[in-house]
PDB file of N, CA and C in Angstrom:
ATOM      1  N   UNK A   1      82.637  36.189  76.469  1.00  0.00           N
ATOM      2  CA  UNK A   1      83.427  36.951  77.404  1.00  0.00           C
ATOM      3  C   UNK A   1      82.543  37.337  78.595  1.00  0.00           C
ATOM      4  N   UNK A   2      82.879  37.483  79.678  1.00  0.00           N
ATOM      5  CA  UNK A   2      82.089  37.270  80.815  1.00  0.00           C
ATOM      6  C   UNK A   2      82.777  38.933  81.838  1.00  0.00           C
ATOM      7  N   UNK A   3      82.365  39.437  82.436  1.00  0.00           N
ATOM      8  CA  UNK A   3      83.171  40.300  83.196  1.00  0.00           C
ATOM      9  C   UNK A   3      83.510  39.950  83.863  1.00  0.00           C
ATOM     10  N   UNK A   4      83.647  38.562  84.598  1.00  0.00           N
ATOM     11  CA  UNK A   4      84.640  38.282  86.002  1.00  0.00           C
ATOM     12  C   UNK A   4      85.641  38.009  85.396  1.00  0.00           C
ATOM     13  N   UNK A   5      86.020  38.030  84.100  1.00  0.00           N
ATOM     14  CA  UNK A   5      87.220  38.262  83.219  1.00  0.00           C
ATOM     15  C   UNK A   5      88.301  38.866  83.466  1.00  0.00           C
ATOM     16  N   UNK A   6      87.598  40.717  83.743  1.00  0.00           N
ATOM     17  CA  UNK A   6      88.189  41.425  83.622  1.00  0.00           C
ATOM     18  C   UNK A   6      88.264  42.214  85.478  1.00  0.00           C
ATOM     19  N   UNK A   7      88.110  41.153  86.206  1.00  0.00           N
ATOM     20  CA  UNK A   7      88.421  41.447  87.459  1.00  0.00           C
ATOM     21  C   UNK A   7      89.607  40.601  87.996  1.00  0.00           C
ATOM     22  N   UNK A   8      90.179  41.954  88.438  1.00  0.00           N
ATOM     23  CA  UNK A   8      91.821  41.907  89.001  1.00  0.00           C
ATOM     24  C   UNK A   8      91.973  42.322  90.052  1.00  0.00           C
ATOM     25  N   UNK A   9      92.751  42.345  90.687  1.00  0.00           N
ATOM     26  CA  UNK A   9      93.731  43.074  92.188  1.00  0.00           C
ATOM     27  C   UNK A   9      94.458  44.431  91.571  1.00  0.00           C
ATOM     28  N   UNK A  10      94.130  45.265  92.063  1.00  0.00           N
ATOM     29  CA  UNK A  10      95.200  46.849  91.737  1.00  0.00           C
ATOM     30  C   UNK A  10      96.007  47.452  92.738  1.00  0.00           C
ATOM     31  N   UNK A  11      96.852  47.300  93.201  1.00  0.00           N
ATOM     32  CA  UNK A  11      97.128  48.197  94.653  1.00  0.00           C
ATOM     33  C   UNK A  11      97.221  49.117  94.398  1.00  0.00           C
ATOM     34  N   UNK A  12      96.724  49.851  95.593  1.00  0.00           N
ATOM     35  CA  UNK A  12      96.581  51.806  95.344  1.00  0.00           C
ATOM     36  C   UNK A  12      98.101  52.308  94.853  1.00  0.00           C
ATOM     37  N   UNK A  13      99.026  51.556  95.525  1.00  0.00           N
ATOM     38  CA  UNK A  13     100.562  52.098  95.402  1.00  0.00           C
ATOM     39  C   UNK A  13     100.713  52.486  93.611  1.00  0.00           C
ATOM     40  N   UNK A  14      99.725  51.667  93.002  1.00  0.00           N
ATOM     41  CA  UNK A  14     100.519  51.823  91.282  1.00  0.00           C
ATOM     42  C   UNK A  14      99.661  52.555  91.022  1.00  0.00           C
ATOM     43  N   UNK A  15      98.015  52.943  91.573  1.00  0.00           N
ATOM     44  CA  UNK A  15      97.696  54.526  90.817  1.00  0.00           C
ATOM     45  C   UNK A  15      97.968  55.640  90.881  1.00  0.00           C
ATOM     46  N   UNK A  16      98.487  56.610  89.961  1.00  0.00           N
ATOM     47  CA  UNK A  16      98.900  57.942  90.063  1.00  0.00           C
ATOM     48  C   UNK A  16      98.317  58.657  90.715  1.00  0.00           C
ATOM     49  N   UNK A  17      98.543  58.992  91.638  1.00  0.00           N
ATOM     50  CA  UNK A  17      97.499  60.477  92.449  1.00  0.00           C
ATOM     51  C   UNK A  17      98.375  61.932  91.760  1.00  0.00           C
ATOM     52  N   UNK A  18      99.757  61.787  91.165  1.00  0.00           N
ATOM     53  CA  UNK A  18      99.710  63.231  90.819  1.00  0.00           C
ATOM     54  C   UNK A  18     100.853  62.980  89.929  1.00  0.00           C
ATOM     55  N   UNK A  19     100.797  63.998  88.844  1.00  0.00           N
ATOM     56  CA  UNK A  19     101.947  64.026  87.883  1.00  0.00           C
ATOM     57  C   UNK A  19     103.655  63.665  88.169  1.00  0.00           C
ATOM     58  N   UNK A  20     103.992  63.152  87.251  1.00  0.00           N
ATOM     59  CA  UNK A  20     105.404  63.614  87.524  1.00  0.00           C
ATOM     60  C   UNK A  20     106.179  64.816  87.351  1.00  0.00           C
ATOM     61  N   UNK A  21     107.020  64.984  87.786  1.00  0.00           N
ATOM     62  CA  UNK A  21     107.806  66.359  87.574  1.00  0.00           C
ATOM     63  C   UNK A  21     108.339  66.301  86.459  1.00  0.00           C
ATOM     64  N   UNK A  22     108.942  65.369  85.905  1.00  0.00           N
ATOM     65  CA  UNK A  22     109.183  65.258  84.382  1.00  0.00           C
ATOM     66  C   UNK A  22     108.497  64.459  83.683  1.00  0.00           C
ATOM     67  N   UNK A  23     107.970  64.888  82.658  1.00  0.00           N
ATOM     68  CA  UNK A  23     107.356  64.253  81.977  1.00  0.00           C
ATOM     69  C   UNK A  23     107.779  63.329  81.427  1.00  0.00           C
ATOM     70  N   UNK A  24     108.840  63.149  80.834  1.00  0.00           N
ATOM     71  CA  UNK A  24     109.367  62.211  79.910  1.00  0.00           C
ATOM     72  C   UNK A  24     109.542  60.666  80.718  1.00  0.00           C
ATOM     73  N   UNK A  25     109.662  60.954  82.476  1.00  0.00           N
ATOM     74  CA  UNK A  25     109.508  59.955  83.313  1.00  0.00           C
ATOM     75  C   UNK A  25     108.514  59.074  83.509  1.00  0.00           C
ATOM     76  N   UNK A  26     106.932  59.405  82.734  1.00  0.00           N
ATOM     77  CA  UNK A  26     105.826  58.596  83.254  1.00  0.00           C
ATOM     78  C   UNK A  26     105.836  57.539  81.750  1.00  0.00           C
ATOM     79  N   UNK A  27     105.097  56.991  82.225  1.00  0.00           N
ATOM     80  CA  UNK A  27     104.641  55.552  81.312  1.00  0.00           C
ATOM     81  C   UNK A  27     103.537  55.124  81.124  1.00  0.00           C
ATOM     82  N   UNK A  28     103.010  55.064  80.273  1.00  0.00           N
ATOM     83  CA  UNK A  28     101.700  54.498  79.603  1.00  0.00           C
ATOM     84  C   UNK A  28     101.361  53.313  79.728  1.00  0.00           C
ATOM     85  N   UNK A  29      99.895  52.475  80.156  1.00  0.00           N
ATOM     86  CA  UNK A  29     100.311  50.864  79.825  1.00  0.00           C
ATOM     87  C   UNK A  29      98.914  51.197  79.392  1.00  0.00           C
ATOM     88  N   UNK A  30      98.722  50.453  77.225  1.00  0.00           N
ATOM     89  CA  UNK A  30      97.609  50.243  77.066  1.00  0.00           C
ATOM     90  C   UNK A  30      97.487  48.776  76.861  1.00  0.00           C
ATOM     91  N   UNK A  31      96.348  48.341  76.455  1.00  0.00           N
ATOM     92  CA  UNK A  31      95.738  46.885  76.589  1.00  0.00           C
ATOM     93  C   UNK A  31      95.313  47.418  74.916  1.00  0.00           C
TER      94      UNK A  31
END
């Protein structure tokens, strides 16, 4: 296994900068 493996593209748009107002609205993604 090599680490240029595990290099990807992320756009800022899909990281969370702040909670949701409801919780039950957010989503988990594990690997």
């Amino acid at each position: 296994m090599r680490v240029a493996d595990f290099t990807f593209e992320l756009p800022d748009s899909l990281i969370a900068r702040h909670p949701l107002a409801e919780r039950r609205s957010s989503r988990l993604l594990t690997l």
